[in-house]
C-alpha atoms as a PDB file:
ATOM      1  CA  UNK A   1       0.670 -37.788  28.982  1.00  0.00           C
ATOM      2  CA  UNK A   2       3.560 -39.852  26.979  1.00  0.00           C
ATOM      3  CA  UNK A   3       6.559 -39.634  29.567  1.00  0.00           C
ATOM      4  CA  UNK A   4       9.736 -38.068  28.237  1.00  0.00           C
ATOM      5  CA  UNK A   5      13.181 -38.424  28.558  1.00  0.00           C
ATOM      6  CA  UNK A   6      15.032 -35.919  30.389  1.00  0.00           C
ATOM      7  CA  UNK A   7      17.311 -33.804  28.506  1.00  0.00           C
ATOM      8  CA  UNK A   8      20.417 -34.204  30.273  1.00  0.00           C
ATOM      9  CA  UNK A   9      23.927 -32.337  30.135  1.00  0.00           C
ATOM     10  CA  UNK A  10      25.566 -34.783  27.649  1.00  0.00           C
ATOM     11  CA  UNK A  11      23.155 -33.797  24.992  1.00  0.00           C
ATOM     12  CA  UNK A  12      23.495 -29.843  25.726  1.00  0.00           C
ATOM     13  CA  UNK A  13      24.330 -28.709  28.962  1.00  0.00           C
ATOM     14  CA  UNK A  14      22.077 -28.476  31.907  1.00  0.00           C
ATOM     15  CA  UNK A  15      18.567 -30.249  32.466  1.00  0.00           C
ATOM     16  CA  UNK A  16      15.654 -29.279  31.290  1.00  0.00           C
ATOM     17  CA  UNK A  17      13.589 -31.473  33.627  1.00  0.00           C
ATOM     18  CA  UNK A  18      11.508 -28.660  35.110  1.00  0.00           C
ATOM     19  CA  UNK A  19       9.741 -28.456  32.162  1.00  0.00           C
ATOM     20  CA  UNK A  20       8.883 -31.806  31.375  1.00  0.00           C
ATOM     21  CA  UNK A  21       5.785 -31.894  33.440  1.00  0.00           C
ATOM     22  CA  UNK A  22       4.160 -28.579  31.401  1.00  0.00           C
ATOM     23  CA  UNK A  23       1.902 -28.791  28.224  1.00  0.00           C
ATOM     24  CA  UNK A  24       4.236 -28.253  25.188  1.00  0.00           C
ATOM     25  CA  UNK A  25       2.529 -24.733  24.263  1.00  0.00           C
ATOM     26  CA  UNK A  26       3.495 -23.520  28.002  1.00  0.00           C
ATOM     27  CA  UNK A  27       7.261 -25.010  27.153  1.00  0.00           C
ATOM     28  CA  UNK A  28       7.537 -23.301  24.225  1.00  0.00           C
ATOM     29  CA  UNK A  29       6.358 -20.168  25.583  1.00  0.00           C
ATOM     30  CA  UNK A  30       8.876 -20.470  28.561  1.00  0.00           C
ATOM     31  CA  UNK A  31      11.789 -21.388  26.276  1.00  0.00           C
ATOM     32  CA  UNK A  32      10.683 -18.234  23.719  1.00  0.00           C
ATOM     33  CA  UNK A  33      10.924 -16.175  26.777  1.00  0.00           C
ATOM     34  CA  UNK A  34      14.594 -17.274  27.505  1.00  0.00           C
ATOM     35  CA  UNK A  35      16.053 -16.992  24.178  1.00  0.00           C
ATOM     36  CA  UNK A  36      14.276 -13.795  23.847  1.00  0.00           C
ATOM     37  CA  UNK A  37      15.865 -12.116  26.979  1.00  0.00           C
ATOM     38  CA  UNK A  38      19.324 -14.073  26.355  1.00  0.00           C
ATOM     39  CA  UNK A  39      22.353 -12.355  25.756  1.00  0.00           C
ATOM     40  CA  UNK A  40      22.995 -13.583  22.770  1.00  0.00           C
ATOM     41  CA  UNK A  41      24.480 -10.508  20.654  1.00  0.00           C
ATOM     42  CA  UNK A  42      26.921 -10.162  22.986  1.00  0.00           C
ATOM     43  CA  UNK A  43      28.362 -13.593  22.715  1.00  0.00           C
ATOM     44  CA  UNK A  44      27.806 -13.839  19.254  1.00  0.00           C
ATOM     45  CA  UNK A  45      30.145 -10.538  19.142  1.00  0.00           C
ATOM     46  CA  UNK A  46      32.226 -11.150  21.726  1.00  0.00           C
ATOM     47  CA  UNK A  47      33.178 -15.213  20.663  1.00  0.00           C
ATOM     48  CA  UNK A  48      32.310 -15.744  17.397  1.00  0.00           C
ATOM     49  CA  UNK A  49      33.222 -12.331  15.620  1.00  0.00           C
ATOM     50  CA  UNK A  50      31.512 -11.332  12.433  1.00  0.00           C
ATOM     51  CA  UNK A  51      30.029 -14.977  12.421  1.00  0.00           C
ATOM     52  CA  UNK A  52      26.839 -14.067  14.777  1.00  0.00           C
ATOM     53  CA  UNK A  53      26.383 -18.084  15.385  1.00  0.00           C
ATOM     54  CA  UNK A  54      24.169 -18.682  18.152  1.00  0.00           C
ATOM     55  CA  UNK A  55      25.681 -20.591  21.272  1.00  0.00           C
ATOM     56  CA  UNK A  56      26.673 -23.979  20.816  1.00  0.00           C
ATOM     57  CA  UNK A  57      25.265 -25.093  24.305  1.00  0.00           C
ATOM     58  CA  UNK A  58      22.255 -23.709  26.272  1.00  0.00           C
ATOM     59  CA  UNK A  59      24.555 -23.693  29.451  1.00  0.00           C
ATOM     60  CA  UNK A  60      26.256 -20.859  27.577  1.00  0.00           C
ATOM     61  CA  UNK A  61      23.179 -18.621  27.315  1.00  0.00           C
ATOM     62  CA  UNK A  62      22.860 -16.161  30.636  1.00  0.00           C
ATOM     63  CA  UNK A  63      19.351 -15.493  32.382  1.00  0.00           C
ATOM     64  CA  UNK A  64      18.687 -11.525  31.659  1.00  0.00           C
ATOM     65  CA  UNK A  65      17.012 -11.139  35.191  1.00  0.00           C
ATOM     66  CA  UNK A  66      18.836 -13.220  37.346  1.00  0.00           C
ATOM     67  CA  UNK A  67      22.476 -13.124  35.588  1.00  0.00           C
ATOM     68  CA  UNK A  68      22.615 -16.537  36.189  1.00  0.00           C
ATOM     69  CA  UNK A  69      23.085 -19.840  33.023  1.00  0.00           C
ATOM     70  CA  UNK A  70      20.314 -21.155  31.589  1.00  0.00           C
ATOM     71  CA  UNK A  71      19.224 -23.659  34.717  1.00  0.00           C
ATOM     72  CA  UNK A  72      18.297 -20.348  36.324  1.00  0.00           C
ATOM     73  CA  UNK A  73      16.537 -19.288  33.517  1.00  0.00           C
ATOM     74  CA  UNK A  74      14.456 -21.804  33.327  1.00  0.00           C
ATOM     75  CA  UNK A  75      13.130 -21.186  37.040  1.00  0.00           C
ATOM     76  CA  UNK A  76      12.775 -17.294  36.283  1.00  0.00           C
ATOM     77  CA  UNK A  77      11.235 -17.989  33.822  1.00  0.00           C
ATOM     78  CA  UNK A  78       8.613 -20.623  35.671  1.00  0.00           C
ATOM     79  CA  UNK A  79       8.362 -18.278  38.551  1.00  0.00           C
ATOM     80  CA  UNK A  80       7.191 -15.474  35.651  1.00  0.00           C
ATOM     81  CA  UNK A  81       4.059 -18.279  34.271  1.00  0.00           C
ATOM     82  CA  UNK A  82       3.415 -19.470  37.970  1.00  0.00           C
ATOM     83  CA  UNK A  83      -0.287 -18.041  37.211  1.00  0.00           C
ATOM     84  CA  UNK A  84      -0.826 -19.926  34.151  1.00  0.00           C
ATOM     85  CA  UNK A  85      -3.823 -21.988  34.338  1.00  0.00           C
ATOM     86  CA  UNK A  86      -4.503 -25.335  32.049  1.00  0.00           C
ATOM     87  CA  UNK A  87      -7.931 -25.886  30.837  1.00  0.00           C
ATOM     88  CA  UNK A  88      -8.895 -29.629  30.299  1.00  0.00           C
ATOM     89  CA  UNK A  89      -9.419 -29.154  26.551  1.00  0.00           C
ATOM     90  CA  UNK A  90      -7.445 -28.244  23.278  1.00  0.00           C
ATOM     91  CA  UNK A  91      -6.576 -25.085  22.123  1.00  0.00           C
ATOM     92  CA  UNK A  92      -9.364 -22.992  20.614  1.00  0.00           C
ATOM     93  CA  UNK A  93      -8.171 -21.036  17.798  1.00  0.00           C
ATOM     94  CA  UNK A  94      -9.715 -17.764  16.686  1.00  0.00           C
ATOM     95  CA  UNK A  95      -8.958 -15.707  13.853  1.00  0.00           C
ATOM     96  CA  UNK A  96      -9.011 -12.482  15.528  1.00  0.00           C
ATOM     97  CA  UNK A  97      -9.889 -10.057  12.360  1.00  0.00           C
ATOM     98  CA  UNK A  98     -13.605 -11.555  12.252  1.00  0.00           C
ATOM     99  CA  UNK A  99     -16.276 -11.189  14.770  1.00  0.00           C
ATOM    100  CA  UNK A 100     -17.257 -15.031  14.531  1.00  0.00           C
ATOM    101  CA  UNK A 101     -13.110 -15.451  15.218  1.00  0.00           C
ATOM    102  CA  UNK A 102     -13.340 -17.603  11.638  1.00  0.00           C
ATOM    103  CA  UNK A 103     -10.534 -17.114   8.962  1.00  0.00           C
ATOM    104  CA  UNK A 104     -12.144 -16.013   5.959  1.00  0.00           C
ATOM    105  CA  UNK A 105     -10.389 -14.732   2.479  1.00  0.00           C
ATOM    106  CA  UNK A 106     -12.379 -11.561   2.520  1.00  0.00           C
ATOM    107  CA  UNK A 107     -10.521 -10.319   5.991  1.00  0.00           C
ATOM    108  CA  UNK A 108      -7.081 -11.276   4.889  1.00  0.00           C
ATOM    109  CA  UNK A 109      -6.954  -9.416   2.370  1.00  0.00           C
ATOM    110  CA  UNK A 110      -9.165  -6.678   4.027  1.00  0.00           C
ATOM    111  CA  UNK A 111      -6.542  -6.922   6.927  1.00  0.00           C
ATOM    112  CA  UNK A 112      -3.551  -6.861   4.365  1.00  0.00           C
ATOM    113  CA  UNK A 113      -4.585  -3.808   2.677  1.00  0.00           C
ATOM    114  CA  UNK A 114      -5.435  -1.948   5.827  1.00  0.00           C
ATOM    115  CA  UNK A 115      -3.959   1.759   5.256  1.00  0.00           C
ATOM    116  CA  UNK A 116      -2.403   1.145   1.646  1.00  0.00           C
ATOM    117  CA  UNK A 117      -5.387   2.267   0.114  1.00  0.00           C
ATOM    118  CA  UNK A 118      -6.548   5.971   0.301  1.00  0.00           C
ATOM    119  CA  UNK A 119     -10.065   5.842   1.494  1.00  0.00           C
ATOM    120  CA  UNK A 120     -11.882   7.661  -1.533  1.00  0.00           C
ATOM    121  CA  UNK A 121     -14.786   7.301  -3.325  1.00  0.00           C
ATOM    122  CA  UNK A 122     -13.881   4.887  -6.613  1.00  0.00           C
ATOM    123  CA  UNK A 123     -17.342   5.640  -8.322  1.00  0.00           C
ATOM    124  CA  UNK A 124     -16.191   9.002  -9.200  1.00  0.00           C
ATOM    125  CA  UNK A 125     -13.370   6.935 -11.704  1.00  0.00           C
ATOM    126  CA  UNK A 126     -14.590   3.983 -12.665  1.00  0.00           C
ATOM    127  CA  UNK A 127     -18.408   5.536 -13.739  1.00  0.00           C
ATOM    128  CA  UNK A 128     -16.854   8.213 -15.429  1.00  0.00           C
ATOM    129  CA  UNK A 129     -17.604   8.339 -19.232  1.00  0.00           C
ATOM    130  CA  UNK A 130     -14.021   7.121 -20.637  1.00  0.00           C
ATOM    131  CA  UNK A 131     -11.848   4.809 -22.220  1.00  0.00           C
ATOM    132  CA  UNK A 132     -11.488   1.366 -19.484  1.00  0.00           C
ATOM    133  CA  UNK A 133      -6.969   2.629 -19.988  1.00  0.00           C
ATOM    134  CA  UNK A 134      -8.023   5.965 -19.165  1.00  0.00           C
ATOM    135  CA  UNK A 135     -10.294   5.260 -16.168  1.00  0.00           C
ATOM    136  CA  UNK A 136      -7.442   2.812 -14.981  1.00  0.00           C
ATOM    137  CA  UNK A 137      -4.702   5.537 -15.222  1.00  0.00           C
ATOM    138  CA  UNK A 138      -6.531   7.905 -13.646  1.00  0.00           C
ATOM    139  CA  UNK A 139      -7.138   5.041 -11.069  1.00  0.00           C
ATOM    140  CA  UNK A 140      -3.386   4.643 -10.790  1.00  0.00           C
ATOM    141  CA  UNK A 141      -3.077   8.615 -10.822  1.00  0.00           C
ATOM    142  CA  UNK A 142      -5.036   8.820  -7.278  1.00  0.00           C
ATOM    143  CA  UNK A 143      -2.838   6.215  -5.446  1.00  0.00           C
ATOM    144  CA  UNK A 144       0.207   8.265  -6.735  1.00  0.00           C
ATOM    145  CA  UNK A 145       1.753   4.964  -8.782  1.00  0.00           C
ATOM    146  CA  UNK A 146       2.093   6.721 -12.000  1.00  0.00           C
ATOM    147  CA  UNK A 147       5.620   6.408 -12.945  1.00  0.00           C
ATOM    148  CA  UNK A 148       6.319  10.247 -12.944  1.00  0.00           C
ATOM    149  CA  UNK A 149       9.987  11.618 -11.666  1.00  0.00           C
ATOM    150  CA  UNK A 150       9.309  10.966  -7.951  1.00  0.00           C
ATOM    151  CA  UNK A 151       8.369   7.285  -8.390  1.00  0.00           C
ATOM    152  CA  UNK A 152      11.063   7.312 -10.424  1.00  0.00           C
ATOM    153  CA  UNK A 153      13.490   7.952  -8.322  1.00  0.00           C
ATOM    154  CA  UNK A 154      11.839   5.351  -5.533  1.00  0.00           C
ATOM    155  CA  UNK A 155      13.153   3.097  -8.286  1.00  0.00           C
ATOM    156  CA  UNK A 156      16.750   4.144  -9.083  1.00  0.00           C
ATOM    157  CA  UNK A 157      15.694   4.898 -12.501  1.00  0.00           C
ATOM    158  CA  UNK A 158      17.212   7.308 -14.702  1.00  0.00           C
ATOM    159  CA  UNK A 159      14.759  10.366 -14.884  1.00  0.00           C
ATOM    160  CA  UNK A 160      14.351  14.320 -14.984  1.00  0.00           C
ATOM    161  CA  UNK A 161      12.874  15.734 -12.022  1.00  0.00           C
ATOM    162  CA  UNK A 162      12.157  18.725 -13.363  1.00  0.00           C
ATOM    163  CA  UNK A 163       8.131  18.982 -15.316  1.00  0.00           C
ATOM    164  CA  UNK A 164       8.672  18.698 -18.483  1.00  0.00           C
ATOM    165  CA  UNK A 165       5.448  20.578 -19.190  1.00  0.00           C
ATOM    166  CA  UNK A 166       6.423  23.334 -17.242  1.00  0.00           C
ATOM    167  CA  UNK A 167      10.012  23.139 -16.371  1.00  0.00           C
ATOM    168  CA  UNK A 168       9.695  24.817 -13.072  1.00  0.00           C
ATOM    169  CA  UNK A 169       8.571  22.618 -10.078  1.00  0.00           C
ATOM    170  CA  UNK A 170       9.562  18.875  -9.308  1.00  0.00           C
ATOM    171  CA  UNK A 171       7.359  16.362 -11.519  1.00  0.00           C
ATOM    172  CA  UNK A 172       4.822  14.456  -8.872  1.00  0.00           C
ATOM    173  CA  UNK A 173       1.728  12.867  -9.771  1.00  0.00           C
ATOM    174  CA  UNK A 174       0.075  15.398  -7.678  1.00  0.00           C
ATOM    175  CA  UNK A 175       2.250  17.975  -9.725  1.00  0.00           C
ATOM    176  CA  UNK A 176       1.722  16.484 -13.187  1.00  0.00           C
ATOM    177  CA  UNK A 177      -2.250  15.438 -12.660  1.00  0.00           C
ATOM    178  CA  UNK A 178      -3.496  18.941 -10.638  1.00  0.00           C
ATOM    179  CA  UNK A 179      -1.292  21.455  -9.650  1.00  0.00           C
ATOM    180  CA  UNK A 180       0.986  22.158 -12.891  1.00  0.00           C
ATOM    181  CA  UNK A 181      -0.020  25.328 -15.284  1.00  0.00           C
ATOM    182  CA  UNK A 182      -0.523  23.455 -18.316  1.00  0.00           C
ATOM    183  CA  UNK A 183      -2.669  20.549 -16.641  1.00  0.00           C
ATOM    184  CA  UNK A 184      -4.786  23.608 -15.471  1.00  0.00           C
ATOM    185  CA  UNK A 185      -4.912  25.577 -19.087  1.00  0.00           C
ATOM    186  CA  UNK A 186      -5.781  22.467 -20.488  1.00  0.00           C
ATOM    187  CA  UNK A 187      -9.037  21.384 -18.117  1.00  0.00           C
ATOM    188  CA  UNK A 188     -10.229  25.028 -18.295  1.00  0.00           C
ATOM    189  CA  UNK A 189     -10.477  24.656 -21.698  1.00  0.00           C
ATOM    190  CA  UNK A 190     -12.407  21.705 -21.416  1.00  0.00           C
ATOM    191  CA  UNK A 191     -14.830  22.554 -18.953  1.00  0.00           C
ATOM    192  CA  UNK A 192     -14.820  25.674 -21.255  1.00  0.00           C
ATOM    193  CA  UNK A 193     -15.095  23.797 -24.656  1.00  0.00           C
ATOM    194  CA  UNK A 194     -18.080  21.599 -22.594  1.00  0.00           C
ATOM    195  CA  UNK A 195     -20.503  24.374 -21.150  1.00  0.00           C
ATOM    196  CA  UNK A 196     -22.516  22.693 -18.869  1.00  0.00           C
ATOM    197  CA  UNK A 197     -19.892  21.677 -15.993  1.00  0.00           C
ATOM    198  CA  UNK A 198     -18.935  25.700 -15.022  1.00  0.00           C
ATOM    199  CA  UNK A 199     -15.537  26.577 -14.176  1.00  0.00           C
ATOM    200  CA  UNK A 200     -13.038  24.193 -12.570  1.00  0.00           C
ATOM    201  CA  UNK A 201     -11.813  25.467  -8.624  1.00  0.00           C
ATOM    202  CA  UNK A 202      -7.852  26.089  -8.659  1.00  0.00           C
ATOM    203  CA  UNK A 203      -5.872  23.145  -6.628  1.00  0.00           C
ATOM    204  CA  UNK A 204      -5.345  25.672  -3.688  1.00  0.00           C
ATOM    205  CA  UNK A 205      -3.203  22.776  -2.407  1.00  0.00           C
ATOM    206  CA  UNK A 206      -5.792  20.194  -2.392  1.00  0.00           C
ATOM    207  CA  UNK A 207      -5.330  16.785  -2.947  1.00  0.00           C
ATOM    208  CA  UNK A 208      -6.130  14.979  -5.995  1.00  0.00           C
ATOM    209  CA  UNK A 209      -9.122  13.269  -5.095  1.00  0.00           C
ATOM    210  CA  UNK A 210     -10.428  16.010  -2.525  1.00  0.00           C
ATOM    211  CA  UNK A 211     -10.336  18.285  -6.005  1.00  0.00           C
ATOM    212  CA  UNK A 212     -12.616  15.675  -7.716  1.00  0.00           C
ATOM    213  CA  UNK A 213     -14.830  15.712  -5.402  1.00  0.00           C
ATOM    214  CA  UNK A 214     -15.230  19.231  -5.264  1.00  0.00           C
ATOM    215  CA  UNK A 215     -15.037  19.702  -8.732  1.00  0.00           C
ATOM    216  CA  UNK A 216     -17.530  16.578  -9.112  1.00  0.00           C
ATOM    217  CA  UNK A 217     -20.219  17.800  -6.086  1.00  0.00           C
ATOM    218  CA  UNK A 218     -21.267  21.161  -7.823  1.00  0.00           C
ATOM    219  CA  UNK A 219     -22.400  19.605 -11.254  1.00  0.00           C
ATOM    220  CA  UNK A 220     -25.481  18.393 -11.826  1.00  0.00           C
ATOM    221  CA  UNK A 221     -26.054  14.533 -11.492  1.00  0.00           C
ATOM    222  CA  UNK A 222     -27.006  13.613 -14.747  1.00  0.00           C
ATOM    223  CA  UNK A 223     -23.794  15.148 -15.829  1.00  0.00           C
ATOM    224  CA  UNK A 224     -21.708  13.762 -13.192  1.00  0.00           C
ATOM    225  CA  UNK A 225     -20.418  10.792 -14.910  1.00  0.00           C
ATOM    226  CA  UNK A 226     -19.722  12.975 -18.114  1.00  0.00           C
ATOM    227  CA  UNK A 227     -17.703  15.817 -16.237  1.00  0.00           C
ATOM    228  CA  UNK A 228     -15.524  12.771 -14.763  1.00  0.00           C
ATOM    229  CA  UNK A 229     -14.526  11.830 -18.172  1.00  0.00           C
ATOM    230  CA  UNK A 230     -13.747  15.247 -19.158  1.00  0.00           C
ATOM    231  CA  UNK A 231     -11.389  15.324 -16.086  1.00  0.00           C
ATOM    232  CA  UNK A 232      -9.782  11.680 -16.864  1.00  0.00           C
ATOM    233  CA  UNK A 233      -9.532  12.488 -20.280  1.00  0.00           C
ATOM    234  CA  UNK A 234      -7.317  15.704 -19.413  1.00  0.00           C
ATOM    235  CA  UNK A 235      -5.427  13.702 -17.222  1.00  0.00           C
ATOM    236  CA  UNK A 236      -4.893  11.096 -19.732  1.00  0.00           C
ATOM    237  CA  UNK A 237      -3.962  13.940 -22.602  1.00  0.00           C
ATOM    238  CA  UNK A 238      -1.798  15.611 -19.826  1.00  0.00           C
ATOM    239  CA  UNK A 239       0.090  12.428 -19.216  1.00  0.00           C
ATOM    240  CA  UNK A 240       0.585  11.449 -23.138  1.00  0.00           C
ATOM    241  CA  UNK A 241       2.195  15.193 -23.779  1.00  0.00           C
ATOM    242  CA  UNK A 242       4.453  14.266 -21.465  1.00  0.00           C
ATOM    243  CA  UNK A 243       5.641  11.167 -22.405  1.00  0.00           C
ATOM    244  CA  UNK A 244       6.228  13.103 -26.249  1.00  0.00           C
ATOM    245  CA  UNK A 245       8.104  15.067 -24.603  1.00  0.00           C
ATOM    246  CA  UNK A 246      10.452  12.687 -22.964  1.00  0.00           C
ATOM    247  CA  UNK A 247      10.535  10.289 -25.376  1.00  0.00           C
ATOM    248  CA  UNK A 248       9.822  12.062 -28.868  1.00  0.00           C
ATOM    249  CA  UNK A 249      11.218  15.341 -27.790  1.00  0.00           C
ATOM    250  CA  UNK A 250       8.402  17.450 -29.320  1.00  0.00           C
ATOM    251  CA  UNK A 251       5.753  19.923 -27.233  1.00  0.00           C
ATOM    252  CA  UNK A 252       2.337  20.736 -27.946  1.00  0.00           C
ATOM    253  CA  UNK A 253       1.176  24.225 -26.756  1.00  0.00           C
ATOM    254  CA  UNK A 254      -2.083  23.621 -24.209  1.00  0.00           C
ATOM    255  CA  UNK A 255      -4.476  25.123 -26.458  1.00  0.00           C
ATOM    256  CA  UNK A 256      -3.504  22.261 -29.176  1.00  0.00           C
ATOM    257  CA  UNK A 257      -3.566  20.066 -26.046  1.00  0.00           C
ATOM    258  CA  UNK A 258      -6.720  20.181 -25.296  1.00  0.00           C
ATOM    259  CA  UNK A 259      -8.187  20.182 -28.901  1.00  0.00           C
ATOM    260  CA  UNK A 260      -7.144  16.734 -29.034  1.00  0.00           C
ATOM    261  CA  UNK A 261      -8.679  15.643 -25.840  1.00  0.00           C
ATOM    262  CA  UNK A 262     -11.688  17.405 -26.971  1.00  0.00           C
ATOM    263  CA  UNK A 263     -11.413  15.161 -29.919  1.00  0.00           C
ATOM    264  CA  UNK A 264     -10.954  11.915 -27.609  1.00  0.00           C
ATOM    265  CA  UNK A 265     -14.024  12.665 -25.741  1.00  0.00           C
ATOM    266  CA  UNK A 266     -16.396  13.272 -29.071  1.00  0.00           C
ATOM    267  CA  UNK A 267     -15.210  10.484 -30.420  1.00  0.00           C
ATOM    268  CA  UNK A 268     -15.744   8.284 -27.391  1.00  0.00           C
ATOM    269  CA  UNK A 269     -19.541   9.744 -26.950  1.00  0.00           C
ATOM    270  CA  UNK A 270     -19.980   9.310 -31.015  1.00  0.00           C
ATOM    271  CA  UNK A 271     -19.159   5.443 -30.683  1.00  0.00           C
ATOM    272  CA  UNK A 272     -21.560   4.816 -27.121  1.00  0.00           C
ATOM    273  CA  UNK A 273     -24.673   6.607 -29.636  1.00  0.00           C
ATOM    274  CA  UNK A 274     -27.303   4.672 -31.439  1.00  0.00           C
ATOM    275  CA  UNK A 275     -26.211   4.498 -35.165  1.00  0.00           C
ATOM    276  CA  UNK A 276     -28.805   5.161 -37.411  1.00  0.00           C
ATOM    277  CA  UNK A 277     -27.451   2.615 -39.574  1.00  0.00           C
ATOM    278  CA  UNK A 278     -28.001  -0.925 -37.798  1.00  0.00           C
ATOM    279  CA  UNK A 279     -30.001   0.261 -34.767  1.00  0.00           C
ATOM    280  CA  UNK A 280     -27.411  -0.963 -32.490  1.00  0.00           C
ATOM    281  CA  UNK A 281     -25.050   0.982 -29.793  1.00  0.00           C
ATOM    282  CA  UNK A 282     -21.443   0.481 -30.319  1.00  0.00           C
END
């Protein structure tokens, strides 16, 4: 070990000497350990005002067990790692989110996004027979980011937070996408308009995706992906009528509604059939 020069008090108060002998990762741990317990709020309050500087000189930082300067600190706080034991080799460092303990991309970002993503099913969306804007709104629509009143307001943006499809309850994305009367009108008449996929369940204060998948589970499977476009294309016409009526301040009645999303999802089944003309699928 390369000797060291003691610190002594002309360049900041007592000696640190004690620790000289100690690997540097047991030092720092000892010194982290002082500063952490130090009094230094109430100096900073008490001496330097509204300023909050730290001390000046470690002989002016107190020991929180002992009450003593920082001298004493320093042997509370050996006395506290007297059962630390050195192993004669470097420092083995593990990534701790990986069985191997080896960093990898994958568990960053796994790690990172732990709990900020509702654990759901995506297949349900992103299989669905519709448009790749619709499929991403509806997307958006399950982690509650669609900029509706509440989100809104997260932002400090101007905004109604009344529906402005029904003009009753507080707009949410939960409100807008499921539980609103004209969202509801309008995928009855879908699933009406459609045959095949029966009639919808009422929200009966489900959640969005819990309603998908119940909604989803009782149709056949060959028509699975089809009755999840029907649903993200009602979301999708939901969400448009409301932004006419914010921004163009004109309403569409739900029967008219739904005619048109009726209309989105013929013409998006017309354009994935073969065309008789070049034998090709659009």
């Amino acid at each position: 070990m390369v000797a060291r020069p003691a610190m002594g008090a002309p360049y900041g108060g007592p000696t640190l000497a004690p620790l000289l002998p100690l690997a540097p990762s047991v030092i720092g741990r000892i010194l982290r350990e002082i500063f952490s317990h130090a009094d230094l709020p109430k100096y900073c309050k008490e001496e330097n005002g509204a300023k909050g500087d730290p001390p000046a000189k470690l002989d002016q930082v107190s020991c929180a067990h002992c009450d003593h300067g920082a001298v004493a600190a320093v042997h509370c706080a050996l006395d506290n790692h007297a059962g630390v034991i050195l192993q004669p080799h470097p420092d083995l460092i593990r990534w701790r989110w990986t069985e191997s303990g080896v960093y990898t991309t994958a568990s960053a970002y796994r790690y990172q996004f732990t709990r900020s993503c509702a654990p759901f099913r995506s297949a349900k969306f992103w299989k669905g027979h519709a448009e790749a804007k619709c499929r991403f709104f509806a997307w958006l629509a399950l982690h509650g980011k669609v900029l509706t009143a509440d989100n809104l307001a997260l932002r400090g943006w101007p905004h109604d937070p009344i529906c402005k499809l029904c003009h009753i309850h507080q707009e949410t994305v939960q409100h807008l996408t499921l539980d609103c009367q004209f969202s509801t009108t309008v995928r009855e008449q879908i699933f009406a308009w459609n045959g095949t996929f029966g009639v919808p369940p009422p929200p009966g204060g489900r959640s969005l995706n819990d309603w998908c998948d119940e909604t989803i589970s009782h149709i056949p499977k060959e028509k699975k992906r089809e009755a999840s476009g029907a649903i993200i294309y009602s979301m999708w016409g939901v969400w448009k009528e409301r932004n006419r009526r914010v921004f163009q301040n004109t309403a569409l009645q739900p029967t008219t509604m739904a005619a048109l999303v009726k209309e989105d999802i013929a013409q998006r089944a017309y354009a994935h059939t073969q065309d008789p003309g070049d034998g090709s699928f659009a």
